[in-house]
N, C-alpha and C. Protein backbone atom coordinates (compact mmCIF):
# COMPACT_ATOMS: atom_id res chain seq x y z
N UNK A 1 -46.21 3.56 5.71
CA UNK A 1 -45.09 2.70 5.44
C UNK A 1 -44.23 3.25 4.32
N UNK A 2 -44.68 3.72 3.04
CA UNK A 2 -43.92 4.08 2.68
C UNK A 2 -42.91 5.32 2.55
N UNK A 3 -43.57 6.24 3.62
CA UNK A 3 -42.79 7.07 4.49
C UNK A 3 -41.57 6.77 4.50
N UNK A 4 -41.45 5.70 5.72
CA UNK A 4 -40.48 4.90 6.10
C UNK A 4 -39.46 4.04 4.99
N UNK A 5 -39.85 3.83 3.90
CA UNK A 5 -39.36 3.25 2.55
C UNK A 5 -38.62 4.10 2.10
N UNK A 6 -38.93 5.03 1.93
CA UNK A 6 -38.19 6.46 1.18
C UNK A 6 -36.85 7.18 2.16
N UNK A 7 -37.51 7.47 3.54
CA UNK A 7 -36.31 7.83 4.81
C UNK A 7 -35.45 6.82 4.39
N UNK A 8 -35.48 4.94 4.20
CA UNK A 8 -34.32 4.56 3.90
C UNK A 8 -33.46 4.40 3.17
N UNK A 9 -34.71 4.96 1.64
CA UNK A 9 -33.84 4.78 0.58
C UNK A 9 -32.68 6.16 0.15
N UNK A 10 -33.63 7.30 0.95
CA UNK A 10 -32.64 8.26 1.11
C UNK A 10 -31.36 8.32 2.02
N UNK A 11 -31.75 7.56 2.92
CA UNK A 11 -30.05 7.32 3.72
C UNK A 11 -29.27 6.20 3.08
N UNK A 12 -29.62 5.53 2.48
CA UNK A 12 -29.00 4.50 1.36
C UNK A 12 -28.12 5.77 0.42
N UNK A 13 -29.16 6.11 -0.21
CA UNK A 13 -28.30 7.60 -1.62
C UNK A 13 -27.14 8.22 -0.76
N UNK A 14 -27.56 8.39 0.25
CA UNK A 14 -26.39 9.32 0.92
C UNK A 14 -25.26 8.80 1.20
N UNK A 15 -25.77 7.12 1.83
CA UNK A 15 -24.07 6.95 1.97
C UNK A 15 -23.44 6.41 0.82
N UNK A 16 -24.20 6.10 -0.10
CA UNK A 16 -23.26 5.81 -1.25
C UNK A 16 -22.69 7.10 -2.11
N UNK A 17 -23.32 8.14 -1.74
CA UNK A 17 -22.68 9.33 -2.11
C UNK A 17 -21.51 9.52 -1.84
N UNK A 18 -21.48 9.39 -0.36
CA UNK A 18 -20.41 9.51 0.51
C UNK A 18 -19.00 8.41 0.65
N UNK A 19 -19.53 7.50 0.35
CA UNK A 19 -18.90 6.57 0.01
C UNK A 19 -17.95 6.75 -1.61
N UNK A 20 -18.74 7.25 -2.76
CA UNK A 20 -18.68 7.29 -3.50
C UNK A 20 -17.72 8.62 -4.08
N UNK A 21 -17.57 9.31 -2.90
CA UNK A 21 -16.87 10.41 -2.78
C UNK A 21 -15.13 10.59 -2.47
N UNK A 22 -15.29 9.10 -1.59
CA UNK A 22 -13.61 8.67 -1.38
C UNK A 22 -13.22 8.70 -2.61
N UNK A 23 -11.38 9.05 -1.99
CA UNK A 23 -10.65 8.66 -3.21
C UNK A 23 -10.26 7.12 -3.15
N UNK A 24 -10.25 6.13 -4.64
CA UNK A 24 -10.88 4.98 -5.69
C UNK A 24 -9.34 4.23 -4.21
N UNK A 25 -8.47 4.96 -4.11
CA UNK A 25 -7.10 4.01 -3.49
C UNK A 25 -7.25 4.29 -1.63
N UNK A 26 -8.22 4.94 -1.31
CA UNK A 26 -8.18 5.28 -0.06
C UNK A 26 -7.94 3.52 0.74
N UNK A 27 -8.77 2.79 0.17
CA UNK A 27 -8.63 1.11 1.09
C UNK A 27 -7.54 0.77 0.84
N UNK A 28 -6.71 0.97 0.04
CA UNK A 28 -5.64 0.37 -0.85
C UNK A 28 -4.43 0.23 0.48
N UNK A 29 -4.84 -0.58 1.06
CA UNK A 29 -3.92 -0.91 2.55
C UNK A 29 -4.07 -2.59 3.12
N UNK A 30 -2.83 -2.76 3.68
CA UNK A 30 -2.76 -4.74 4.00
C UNK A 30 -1.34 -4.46 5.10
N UNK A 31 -1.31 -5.39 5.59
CA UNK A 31 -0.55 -6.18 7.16
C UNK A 31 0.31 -7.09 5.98
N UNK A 32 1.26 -7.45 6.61
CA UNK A 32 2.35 -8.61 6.86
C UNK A 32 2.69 -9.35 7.90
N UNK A 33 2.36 -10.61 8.26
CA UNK A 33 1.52 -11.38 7.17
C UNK A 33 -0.24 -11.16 7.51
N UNK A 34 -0.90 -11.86 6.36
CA UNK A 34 -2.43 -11.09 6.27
C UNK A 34 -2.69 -12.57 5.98
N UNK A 35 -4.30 -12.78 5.97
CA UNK A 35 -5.05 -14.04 6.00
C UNK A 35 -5.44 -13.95 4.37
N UNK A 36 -5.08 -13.50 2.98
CA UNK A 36 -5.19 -13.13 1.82
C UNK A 36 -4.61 -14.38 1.04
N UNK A 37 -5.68 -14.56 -0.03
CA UNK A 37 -4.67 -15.56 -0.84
C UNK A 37 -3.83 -15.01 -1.75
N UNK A 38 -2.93 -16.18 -2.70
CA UNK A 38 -2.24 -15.23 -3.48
C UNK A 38 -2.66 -14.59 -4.68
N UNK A 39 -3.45 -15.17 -5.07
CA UNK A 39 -4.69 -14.97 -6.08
C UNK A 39 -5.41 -13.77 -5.75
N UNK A 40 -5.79 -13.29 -4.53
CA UNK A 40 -6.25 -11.98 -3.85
C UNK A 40 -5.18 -11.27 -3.89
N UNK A 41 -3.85 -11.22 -3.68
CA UNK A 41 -2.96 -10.52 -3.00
C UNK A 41 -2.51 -10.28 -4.62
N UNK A 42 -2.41 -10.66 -5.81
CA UNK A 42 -2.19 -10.30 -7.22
C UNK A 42 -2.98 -9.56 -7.73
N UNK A 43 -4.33 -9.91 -7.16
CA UNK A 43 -5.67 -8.50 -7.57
C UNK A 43 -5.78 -7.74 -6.95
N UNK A 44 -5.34 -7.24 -5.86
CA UNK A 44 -4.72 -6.37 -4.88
C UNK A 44 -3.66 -5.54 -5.80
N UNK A 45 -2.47 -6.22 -5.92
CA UNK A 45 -1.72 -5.04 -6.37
C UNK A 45 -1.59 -4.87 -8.02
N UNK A 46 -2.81 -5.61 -8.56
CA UNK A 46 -2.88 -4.65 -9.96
C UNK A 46 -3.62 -3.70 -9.69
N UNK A 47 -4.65 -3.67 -8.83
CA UNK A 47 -5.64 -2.48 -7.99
C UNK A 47 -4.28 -1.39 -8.02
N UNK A 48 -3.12 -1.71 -7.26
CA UNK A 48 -2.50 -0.66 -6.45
C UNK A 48 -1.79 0.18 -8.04
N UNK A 49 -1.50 -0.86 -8.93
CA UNK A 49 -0.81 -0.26 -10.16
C UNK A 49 -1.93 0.76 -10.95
N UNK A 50 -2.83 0.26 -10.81
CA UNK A 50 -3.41 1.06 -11.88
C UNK A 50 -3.58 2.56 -10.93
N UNK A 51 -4.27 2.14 -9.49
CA UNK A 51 -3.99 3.65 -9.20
C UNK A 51 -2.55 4.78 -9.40
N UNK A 52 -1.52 3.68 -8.93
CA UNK A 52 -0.58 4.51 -9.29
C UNK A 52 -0.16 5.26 -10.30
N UNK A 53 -0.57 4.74 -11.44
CA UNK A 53 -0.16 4.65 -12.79
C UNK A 53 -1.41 6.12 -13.23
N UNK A 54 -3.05 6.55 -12.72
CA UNK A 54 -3.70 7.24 -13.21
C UNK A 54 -4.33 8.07 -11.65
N UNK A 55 -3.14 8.03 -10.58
CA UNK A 55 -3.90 9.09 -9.97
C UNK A 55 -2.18 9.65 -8.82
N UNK A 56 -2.34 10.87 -8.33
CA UNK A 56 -1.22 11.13 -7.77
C UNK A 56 -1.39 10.81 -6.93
N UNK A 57 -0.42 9.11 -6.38
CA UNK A 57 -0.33 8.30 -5.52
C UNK A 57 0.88 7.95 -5.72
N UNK A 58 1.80 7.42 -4.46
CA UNK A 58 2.48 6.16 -4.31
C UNK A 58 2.10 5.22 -3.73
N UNK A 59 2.81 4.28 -3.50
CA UNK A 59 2.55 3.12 -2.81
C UNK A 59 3.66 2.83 -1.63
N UNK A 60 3.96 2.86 -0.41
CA UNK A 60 4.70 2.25 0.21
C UNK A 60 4.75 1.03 1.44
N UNK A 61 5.22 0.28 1.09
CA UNK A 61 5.85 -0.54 2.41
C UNK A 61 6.99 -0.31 3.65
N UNK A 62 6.45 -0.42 4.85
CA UNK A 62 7.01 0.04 5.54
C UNK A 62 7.18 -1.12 6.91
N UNK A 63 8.49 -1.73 7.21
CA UNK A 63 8.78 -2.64 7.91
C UNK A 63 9.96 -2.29 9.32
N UNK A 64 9.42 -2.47 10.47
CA UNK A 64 10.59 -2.02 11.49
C UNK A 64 10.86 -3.24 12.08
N UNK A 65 12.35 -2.99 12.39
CA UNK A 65 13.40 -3.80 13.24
C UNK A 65 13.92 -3.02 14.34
N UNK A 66 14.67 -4.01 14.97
CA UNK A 66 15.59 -3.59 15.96
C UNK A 66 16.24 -2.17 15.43
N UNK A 67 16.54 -2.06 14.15
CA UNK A 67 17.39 -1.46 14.05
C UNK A 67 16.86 -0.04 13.71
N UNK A 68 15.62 -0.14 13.24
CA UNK A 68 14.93 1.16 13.09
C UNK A 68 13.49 0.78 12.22
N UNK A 69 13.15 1.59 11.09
CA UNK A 69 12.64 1.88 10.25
C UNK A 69 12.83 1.33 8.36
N UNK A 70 12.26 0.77 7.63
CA UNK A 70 12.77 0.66 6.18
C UNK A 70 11.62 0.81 5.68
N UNK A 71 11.90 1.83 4.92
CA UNK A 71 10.39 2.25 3.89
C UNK A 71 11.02 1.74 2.56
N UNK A 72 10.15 1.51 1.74
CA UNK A 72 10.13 1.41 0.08
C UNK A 72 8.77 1.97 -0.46
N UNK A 73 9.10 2.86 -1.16
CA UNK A 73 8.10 3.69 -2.11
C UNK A 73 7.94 3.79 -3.36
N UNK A 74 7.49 3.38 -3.87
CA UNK A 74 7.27 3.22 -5.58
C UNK A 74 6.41 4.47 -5.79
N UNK A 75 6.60 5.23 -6.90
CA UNK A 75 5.91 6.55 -7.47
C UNK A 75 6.05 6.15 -9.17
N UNK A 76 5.14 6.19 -9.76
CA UNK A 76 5.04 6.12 -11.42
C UNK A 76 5.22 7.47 -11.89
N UNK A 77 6.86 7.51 -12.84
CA UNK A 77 7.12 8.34 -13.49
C UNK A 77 7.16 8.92 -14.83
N UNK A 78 5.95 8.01 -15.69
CA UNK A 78 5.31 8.30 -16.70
C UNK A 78 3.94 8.14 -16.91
N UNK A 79 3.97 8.27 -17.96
CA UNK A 79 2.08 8.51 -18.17
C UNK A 79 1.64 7.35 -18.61
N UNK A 80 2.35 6.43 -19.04
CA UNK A 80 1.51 5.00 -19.09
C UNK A 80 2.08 3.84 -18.23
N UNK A 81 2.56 4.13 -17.20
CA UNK A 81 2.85 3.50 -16.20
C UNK A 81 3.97 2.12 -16.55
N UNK A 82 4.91 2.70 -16.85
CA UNK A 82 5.66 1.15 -17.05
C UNK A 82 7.45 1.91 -16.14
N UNK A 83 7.16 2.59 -15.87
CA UNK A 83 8.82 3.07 -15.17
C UNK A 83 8.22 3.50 -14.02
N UNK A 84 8.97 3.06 -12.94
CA UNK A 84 8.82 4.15 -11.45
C UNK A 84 9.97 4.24 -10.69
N UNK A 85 9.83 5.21 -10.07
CA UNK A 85 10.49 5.31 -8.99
C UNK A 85 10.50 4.57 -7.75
N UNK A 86 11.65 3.78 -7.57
CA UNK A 86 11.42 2.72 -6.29
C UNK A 86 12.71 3.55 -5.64
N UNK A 87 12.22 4.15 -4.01
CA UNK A 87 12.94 4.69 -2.85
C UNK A 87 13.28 3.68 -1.80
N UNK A 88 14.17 3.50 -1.27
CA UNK A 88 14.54 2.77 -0.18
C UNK A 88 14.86 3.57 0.94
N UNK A 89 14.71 3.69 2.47
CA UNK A 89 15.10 4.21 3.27
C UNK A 89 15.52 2.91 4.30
N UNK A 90 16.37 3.37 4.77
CA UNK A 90 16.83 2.87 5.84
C UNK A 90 17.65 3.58 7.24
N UNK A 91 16.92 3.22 8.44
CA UNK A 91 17.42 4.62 9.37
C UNK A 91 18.74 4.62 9.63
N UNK A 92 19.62 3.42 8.72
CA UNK A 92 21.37 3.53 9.48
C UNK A 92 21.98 4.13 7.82
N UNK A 93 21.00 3.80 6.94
CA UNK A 93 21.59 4.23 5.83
C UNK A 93 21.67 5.01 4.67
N UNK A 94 20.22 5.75 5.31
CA UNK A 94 19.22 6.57 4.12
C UNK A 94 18.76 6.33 3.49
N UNK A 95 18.28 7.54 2.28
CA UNK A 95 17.46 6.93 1.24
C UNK A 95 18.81 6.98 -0.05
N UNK A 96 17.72 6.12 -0.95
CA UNK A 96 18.67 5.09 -2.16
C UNK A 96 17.61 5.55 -2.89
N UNK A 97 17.66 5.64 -4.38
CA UNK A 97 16.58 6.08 -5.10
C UNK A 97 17.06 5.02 -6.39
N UNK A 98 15.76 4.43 -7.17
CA UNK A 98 16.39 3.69 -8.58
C UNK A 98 14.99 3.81 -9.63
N UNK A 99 15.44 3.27 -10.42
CA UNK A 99 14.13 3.56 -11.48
C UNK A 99 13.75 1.96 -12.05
N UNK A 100 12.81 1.63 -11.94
CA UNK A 100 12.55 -0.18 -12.08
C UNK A 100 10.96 -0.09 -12.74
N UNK A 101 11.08 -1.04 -13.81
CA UNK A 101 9.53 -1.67 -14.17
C UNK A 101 8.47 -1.86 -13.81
N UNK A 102 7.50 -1.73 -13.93
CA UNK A 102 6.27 -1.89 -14.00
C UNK A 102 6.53 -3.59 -13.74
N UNK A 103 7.08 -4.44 -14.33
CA UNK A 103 6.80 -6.09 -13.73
C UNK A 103 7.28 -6.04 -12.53
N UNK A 104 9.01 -4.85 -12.46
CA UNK A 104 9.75 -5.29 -11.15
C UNK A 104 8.91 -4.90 -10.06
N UNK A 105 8.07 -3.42 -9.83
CA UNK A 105 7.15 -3.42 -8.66
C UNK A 105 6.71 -4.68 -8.98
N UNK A 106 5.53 -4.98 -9.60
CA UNK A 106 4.79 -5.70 -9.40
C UNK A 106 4.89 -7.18 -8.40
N UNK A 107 6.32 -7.44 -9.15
CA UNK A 107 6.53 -8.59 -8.42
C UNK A 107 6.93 -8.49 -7.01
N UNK A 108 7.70 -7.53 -6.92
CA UNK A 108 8.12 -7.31 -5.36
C UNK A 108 7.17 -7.18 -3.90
N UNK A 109 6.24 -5.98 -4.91
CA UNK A 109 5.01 -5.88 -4.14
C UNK A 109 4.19 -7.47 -4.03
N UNK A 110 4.07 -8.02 -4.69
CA UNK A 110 3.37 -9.71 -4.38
C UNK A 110 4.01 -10.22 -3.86
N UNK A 111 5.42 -10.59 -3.85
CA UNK A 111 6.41 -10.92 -2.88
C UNK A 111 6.83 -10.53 -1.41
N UNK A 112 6.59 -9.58 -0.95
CA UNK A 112 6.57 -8.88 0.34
C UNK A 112 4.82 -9.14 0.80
N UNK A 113 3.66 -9.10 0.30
CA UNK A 113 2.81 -9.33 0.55
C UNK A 113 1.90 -10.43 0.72
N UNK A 114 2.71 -11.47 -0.33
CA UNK A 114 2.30 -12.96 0.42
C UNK A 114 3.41 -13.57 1.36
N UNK A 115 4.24 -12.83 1.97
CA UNK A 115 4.77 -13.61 3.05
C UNK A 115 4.23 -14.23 4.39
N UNK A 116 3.99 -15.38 5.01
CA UNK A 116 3.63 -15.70 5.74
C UNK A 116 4.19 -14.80 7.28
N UNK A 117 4.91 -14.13 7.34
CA UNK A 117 5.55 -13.49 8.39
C UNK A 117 6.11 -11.88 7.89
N UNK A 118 6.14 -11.36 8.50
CA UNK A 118 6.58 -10.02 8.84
C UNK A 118 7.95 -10.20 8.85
N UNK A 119 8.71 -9.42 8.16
CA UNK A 119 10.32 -9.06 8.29
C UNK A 119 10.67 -8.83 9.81
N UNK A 120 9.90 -8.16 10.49
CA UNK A 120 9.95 -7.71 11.53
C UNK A 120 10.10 -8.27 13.03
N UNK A 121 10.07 -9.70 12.28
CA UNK A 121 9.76 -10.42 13.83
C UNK A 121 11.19 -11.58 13.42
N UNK A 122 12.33 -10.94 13.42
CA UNK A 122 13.42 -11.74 13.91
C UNK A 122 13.54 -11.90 15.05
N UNK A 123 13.53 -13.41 15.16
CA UNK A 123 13.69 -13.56 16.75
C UNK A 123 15.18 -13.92 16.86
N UNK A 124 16.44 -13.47 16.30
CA UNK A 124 17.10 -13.68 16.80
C UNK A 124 18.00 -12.25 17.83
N UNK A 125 17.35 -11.74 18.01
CA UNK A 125 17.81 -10.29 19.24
C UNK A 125 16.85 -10.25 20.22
N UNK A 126 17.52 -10.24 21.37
CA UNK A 126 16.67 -10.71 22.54
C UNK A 126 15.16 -9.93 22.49
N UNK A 127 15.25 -8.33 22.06
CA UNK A 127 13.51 -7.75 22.04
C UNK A 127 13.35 -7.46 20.62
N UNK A 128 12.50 -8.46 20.25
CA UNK A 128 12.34 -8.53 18.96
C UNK A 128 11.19 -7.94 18.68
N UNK A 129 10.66 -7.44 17.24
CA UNK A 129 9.62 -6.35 17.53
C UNK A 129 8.94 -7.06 16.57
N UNK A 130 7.33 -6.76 17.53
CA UNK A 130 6.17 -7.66 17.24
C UNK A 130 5.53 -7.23 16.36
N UNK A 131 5.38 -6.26 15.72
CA UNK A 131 4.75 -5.11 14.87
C UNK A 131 4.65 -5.33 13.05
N UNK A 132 3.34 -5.98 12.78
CA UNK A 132 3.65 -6.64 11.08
C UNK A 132 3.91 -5.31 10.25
N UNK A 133 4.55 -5.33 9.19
CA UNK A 133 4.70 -4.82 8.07
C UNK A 133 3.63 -4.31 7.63
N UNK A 134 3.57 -2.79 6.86
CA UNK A 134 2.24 -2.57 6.57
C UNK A 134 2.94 -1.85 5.22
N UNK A 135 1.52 -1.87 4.08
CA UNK A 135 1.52 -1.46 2.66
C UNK A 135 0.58 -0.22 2.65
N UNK A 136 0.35 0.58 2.07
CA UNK A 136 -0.45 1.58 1.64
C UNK A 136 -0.47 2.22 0.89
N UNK A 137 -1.17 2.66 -0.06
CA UNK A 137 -1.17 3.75 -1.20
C UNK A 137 -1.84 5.13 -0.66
N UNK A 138 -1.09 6.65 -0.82
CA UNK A 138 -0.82 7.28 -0.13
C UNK A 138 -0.83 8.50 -0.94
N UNK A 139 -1.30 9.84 -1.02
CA UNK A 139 -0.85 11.23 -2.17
C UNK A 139 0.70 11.33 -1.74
N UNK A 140 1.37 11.14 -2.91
CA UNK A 140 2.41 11.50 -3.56
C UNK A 140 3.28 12.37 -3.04
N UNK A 141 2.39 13.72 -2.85
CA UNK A 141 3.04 14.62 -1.91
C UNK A 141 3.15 14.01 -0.01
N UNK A 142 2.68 13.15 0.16
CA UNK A 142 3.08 12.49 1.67
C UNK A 142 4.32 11.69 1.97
N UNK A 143 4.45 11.33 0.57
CA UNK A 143 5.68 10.48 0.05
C UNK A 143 6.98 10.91 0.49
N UNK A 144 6.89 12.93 0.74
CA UNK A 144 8.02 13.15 0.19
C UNK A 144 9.53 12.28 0.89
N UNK A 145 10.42 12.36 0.56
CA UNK A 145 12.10 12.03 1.78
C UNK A 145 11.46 12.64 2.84
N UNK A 146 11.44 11.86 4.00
CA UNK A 146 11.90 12.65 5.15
C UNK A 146 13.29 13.03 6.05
């Protein structure tokens, strides 16, 4: 038996190795709208700040319409995380680049993430697209403009 004790405690070590091996923001991902409270969805994205703020990551949201594509990407452009870079794309209008706070993500990101609905599902154009909004934290270099 205790053979058998040890085989499991060694496949236990392993996957927490392995586990333990991801990078800390790899989960760092959510839907619009999500079954999350807001109380979750605020400890969620101080999770997402601090990665941003101590590892080369952004964060983006990414919502489609009729009309195309709209990304927003936040990147932290100092070393103690209180300035970033917030990108806007839009496929009729490009990208927009600005530099905003550490509160202003914050809040935006909780704001887009406790919405009960997806941007995406205007029903006022006859094929309206069913597809929720999604968030993710992402290496930096994936970020780049496309």
């Amino acid at each position: 038996m205790s053979s058998e004790h040890e085989r499991q405690q060694s496949r236990l070590r392993g996957e927490q190795i392995e586990q333990s091996s991801e990078e800390p923001w790899a989960d760092l991902e959510l839907t619009t709208p999500n079954d999350r409270s807001q109380l979750s969805i605020v400890s969620f994205v101080e999770c997402v700040l601090v990665e941003l703020t101590h590892e080369e990551v952004g964060a983006e949201y990414v919502s489609t319409n009729v009309w195309g594509a709209k990304r927003t990407q936040f990147i932290a452009i100092d070393d103690n995380g209180e300035m970033f870079r917030e990108r806007h794309y839009d496929e009729r209008l490009g990208w927009h680049e600005s530099t905003v706070s550490r509160r202003a993500v914050r809040e935006d990101l909780i704001t887009r993430l406790i919405r009960s609905s997806s941007l995406t599902t205007d029903r006022s154009h006859e094929v309206p697209v069913n597809n929720p909004d999604t968030f993710s934290v992402k290496p930096a270099r994936k970020l780049q403009i496309h």
